[in-house]
Structure formats: structure tokens, C-alpha cells
C-alpha atoms as a PDB file:
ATOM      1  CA  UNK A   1     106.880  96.220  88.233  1.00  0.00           C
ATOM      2  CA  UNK A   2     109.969  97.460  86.182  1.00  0.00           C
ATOM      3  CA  UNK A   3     109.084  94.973  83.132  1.00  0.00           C
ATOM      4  CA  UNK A   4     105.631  96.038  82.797  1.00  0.00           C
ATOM      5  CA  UNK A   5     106.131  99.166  82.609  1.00  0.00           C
ATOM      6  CA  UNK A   6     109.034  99.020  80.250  1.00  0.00           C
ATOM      7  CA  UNK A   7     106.745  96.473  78.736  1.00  0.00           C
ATOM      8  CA  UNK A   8     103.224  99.114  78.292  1.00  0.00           C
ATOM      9  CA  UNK A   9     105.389 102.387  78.179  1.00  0.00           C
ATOM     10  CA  UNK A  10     103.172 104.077  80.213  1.00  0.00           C
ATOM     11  CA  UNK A  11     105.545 107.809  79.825  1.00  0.00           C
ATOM     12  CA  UNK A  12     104.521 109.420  76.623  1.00  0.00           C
ATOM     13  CA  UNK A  13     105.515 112.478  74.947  1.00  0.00           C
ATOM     14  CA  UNK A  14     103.503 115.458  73.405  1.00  0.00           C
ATOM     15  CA  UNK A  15     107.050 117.494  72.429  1.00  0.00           C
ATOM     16  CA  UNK A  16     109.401 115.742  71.076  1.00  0.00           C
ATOM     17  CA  UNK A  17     112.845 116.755  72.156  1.00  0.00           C
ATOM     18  CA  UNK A  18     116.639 115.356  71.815  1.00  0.00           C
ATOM     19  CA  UNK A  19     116.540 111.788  73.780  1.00  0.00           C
ATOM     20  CA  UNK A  20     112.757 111.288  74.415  1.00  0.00           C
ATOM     21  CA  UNK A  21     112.315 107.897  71.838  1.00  0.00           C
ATOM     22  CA  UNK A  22     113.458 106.219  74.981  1.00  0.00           C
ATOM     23  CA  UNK A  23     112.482 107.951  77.902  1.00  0.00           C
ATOM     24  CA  UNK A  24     110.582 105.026  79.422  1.00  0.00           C
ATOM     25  CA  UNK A  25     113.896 102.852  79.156  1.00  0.00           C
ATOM     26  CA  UNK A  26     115.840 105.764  81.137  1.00  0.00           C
ATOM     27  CA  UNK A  27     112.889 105.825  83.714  1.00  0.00           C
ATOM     28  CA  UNK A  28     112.914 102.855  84.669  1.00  0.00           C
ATOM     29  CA  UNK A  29     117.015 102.234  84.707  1.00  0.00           C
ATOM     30  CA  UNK A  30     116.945 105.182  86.789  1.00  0.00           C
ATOM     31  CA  UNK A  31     113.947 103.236  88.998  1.00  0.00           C
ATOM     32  CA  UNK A  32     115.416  99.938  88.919  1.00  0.00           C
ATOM     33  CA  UNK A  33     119.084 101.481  90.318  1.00  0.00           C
ATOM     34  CA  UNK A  34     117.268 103.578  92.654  1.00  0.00           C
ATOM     35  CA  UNK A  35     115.276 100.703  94.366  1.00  0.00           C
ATOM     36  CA  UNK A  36     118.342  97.837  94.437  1.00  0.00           C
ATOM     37  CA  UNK A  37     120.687 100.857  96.093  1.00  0.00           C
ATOM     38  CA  UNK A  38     118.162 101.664  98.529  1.00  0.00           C
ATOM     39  CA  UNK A  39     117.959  98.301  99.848  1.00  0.00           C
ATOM     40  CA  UNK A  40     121.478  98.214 100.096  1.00  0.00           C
ATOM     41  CA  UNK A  41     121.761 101.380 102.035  1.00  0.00           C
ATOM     42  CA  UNK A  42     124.106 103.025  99.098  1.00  0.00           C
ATOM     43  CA  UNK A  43     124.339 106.705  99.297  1.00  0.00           C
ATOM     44  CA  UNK A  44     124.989 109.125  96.179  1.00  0.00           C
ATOM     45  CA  UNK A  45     128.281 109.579  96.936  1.00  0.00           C
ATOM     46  CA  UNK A  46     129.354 105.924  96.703  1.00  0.00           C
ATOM     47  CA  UNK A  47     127.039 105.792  93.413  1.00  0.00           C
ATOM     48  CA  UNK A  48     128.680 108.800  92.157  1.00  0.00           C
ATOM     49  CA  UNK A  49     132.338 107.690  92.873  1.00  0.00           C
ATOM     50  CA  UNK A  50     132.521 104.165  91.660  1.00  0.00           C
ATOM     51  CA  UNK A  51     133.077 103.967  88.425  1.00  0.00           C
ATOM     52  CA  UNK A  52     131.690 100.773  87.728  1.00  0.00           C
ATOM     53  CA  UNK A  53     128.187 102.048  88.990  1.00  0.00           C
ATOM     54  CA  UNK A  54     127.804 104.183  86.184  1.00  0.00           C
ATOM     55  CA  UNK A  55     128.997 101.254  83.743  1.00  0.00           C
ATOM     56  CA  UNK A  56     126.166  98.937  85.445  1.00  0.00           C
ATOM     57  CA  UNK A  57     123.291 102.045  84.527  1.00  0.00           C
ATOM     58  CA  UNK A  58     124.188 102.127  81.365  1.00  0.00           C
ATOM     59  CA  UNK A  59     124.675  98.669  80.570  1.00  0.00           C
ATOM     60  CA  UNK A  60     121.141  98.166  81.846  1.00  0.00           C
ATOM     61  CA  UNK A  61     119.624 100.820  79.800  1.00  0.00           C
ATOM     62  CA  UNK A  62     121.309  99.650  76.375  1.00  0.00           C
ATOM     63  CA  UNK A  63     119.750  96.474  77.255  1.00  0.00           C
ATOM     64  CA  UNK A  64     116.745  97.900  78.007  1.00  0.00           C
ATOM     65  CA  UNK A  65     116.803  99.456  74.923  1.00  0.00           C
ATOM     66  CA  UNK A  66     118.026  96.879  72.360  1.00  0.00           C
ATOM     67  CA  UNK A  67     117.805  93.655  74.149  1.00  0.00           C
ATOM     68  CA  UNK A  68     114.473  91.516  74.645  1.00  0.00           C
ATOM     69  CA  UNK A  69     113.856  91.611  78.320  1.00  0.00           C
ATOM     70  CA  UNK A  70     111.827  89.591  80.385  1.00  0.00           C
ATOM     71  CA  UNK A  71     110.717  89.340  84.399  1.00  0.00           C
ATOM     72  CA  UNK A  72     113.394  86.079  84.902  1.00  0.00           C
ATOM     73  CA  UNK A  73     116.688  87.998  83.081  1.00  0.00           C
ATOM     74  CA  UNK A  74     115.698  91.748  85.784  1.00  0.00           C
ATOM     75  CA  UNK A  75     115.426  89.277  88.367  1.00  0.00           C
ATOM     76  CA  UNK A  76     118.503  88.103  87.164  1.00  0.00           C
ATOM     77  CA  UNK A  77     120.059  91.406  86.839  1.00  0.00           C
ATOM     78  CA  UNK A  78     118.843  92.222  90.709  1.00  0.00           C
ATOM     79  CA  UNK A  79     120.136  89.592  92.115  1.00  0.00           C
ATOM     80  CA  UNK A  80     123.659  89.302  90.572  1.00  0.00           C
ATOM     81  CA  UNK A  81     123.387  93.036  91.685  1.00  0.00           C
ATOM     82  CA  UNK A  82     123.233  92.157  95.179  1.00  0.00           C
ATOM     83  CA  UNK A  83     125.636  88.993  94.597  1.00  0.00           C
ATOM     84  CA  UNK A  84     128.425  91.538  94.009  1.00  0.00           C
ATOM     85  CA  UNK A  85     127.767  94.015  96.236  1.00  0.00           C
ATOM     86  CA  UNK A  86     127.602  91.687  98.998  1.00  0.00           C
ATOM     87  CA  UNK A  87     130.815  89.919  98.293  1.00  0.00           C
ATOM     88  CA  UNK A  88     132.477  92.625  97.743  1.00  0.00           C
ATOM     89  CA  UNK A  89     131.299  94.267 101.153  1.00  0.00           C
ATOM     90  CA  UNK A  90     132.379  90.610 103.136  1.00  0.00           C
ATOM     91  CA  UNK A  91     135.207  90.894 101.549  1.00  0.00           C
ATOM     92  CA  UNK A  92     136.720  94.418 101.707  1.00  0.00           C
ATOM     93  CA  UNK A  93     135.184  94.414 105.529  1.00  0.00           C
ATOM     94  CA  UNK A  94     138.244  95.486 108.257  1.00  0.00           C
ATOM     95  CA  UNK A  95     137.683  91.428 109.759  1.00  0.00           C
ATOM     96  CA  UNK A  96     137.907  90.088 106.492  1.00  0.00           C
ATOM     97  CA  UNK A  97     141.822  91.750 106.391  1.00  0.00           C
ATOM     98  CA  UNK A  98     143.131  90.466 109.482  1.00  0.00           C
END
């Protein structure tokens, strides 16, 4: 879903205002983050503290942006997502330290 509608741009704008040349990029890097944290059952205030959260958003939405993108390389993205999240919950786990 995210690639085609990063792909037909389906946002448009009648005003132009400071940002808006790539509001459909920042939609859907905003979409994409929300869906792949919400299946991982990450609240805003883990999002919000990590640092390396924010580096992931906007790493995705310069590439996005100036990158060609295709279904495979967000699939891609997704699942080396939820590679690192779940390795780094197995292994920061209180049974993993003992």
C-alpha cells in the first residue's frame, strides 16, 4: 500500500506552504512507522525516547524522497525493522541476563 501511494501521490496541494513539495513522502513515513510500531506494540514514549527511532524516520523519508523505491527494498525496510527490534528485545530481556 505504502509504494503506491508514494508511487500515484494521491495528497495534493491547492496552497502552497513551507514543506508541502513532499508532503506525500512525510505521509507515508509517518504511515509506514505508525503501522510497523503498532504491530510491535511500541508506545510513543519508547518512540519518542530512543534516539535511533527518530534517525530510522528520517532516514526513510530522505529515501523516500531522493532514492528510487520499490515494493521488494519497503519490504526490505519492514522487515530489517522487525529484525532489530526483535533481537534487541531477546536480547535485553531479564532471562537473557542471567
Amino acid at each position: 500500500m505504502a509504494y503506491w501511494l508514494l508511487r500515484r501521490k494521491p495528497l495534493q496541494i491547492i496552497n502552497n506552504f513551507n514543506g508541502c513539495e513532499y508532503i506525500n513522502e512525510l505521509f507515508i513515513t509517518f504511515y509506514l512507522t505508525s503501522l510497523i510500531t503498532k504491530a510491535r506494540k511500541i508506545d510513543n514514549n519508547i518512540k519518542n525516547n530512543h534516539p535511533t527511532f527518530g534517525e530510522f524516520q528520517s532516514l526513510l523519508n530522505y529515501n523516500l524522497k531522493y532514492r528510487p523505491v520499490s515494493q521488494q527494498s519497503l519490504e526490505l525496510m519492514i522487515e530489517a525493522f522487525f529484525c532489530g527490534y526483535d533481537f534487541i528485545s531477546v536480547n535485553t530481556a531479564p532471562e537473557a541476563s542471567q
